[in-house]
Structure formats: C-alpha cells, structure tokens
Protein backbone atom coordinates (compact mmCIF):
# COMPACT_ATOMS: atom_id res chain seq x y z
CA UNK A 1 93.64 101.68 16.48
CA UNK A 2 91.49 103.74 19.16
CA UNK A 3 91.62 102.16 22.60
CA UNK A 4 87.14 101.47 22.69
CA UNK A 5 87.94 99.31 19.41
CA UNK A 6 90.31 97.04 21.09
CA UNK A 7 87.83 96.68 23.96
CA UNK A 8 85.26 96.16 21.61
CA UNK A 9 87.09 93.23 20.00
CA UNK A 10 88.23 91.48 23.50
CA UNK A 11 84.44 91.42 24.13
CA UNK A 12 83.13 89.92 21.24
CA UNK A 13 85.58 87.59 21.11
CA UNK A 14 85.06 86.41 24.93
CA UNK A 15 81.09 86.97 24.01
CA UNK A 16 81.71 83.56 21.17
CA UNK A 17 84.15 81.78 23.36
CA UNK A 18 81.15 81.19 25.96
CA UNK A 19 78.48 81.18 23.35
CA UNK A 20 80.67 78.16 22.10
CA UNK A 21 81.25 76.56 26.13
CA UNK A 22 77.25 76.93 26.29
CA UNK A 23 77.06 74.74 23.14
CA UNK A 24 79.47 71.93 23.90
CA UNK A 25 77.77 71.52 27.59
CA UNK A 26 74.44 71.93 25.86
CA UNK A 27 72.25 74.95 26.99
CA UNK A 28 70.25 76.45 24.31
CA UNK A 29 68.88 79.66 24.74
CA UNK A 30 65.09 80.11 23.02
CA UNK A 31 63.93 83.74 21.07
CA UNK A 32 63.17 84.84 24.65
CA UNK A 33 66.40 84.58 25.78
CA UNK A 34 65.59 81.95 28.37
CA UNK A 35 68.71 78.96 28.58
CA UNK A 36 67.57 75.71 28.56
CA UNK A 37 69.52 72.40 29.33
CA UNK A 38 69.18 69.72 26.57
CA UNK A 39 72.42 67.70 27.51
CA UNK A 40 74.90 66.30 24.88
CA UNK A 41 74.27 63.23 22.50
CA UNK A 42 75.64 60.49 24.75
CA UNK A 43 77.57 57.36 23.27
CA UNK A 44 76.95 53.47 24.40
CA UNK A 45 80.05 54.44 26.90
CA UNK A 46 78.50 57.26 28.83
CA UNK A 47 75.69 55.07 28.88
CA UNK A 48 77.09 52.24 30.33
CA UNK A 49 79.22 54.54 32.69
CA UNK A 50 75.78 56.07 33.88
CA UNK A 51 74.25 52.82 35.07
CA UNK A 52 77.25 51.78 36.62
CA UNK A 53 77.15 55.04 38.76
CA UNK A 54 73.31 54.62 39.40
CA UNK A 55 73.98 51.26 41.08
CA UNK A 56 77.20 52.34 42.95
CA UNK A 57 75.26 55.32 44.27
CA UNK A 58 72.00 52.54 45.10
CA UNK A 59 74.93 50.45 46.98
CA UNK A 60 76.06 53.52 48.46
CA UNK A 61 72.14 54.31 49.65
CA UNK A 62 71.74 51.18 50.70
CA UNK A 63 74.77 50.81 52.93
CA UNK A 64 74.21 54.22 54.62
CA UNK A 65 70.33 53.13 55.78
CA UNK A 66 72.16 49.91 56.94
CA UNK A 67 74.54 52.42 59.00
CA UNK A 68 71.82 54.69 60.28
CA UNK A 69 69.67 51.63 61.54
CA UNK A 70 72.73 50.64 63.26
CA UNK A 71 73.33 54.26 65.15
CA UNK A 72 69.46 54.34 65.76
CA UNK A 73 68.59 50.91 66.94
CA UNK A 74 70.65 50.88 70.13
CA UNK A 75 68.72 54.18 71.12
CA UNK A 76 65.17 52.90 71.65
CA UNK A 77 63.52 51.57 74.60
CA UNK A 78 63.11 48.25 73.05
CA UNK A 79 66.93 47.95 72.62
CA UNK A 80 67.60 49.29 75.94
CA UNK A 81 65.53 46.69 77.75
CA UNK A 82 67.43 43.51 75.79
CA UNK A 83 70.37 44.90 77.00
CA UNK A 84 69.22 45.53 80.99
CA UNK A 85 67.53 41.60 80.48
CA UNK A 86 70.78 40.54 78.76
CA UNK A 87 73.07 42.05 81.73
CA UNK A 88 71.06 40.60 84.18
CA UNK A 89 70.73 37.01 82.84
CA UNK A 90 74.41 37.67 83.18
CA UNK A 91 75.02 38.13 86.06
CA UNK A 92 72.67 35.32 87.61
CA UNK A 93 74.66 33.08 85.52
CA UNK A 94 77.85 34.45 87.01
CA UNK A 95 75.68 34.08 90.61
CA UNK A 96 75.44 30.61 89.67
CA UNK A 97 79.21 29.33 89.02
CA UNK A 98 81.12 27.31 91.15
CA UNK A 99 83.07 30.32 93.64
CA UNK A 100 86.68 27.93 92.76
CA UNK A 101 86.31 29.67 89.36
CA UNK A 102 85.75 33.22 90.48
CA UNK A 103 88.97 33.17 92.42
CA UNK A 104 91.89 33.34 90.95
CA UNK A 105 94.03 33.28 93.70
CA UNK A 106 93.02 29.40 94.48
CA UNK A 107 95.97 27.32 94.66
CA UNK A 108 94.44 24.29 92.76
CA UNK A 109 93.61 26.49 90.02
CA UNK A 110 95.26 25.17 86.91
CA UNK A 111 96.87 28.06 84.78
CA UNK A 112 96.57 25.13 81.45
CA UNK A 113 100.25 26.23 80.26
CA UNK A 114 102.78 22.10 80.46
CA UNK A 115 105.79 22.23 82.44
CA UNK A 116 108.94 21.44 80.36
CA UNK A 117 109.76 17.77 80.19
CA UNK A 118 112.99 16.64 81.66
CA UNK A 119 112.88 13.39 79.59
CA UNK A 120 112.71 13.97 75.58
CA UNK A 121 111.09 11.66 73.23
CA UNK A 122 114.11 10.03 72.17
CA UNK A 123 114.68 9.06 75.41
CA UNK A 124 111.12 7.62 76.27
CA UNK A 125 111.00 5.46 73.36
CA UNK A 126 114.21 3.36 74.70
C-alpha cells in the first residue's frame, strides 16, 4: 500500500470522528458551510439540573452584591462620619465614668473571682 494512501485513510477517518463529536454536542453546519449551535434534546433531568444551577448561580449573585456593599459602604463619607460621631460619643461617655473604674490599680477594686471557703457545706449545715 503506497505511503499517500495510508495518509489518506488516517484523514478521513479523523475527518468522521469529529464530524461525529460535532453531532453529539450539536453544531450543524448549513450548505454554506457556516456551524451553527442547536444544542442536544434535553431530558426532564437536565432540565431540572438547569434550574437548580440558575438559582444557585442567583444565590451566588446575590451573595456577592451583599459582599461588595459590604467592602463599599465603609468607604463613603457618610460611613466615615458615623464612625468619627460614634468614636466621639465614646469617648465623652468614657469622660463621663466614675475615675474608680478607669484605674485599675485601686485597691478597693473588686477583681469578682470568691475566695475558697475554709468551711464546706457539710459543715455549715451542722
């Protein structure tokens, strides 16, 4: 067999195995030679499947606007002004406390934590 046959052959051969890949995945190709999508006949599963991925992907959307109000929002002036308003009310309240509770170092200051009883239950109810 001469050696342009064989190459012949491989190429027809590769020639139907994509002619046959176009077919399952659904291009067409018109007397012009132009390919065309037309999509496969789709069962009640691929169906289903399908709107389950629309609303994951409209969850999806929905979360990442949530996200990028999040990023954005502490950016603008109005945000920035709450939080100079909110620091100061702060730090007037702060102004405003009793100075016993800003120093820790005060004797009297009760640390809250009971000093082990020398006496046990048993013992008091006697």
């Amino acid at each position: 067999m001469n050696g342009w046959a064989i190459v012949a052959i491989v190429a027809i051969v590769v020639w139907g195995i994509v002619q046959m890949a176009k077919a399952k995945a659904g291009i067409i190709s018109d007397e012009d030679g132009n390919e065309t999508f037309v999509g496969k006949a789709e069962g009640a599963d691929a169906h289903v499947e399908n709107e389950e991925m629309r609303r994951e992907m409209k969850q999806l959307r929905d979360r990442l606007h949530v996200l990028e109000r999040i990023a954005t929002d502490n950016n603008t002036m109005d945000a920035r002004e709450r939080a100079r308003i909110s620091a100061e009310i702060e730090a007037l309240r702060r102004a405003d406390e009793p100075a016993s509770t800003h120093n820790s170092n005060s004797p009297n200051k009760d640390s809250g934590t009971p000093l082990p009883s020398s006496v046990s239950k048993k013992e008091q109810s006697q």
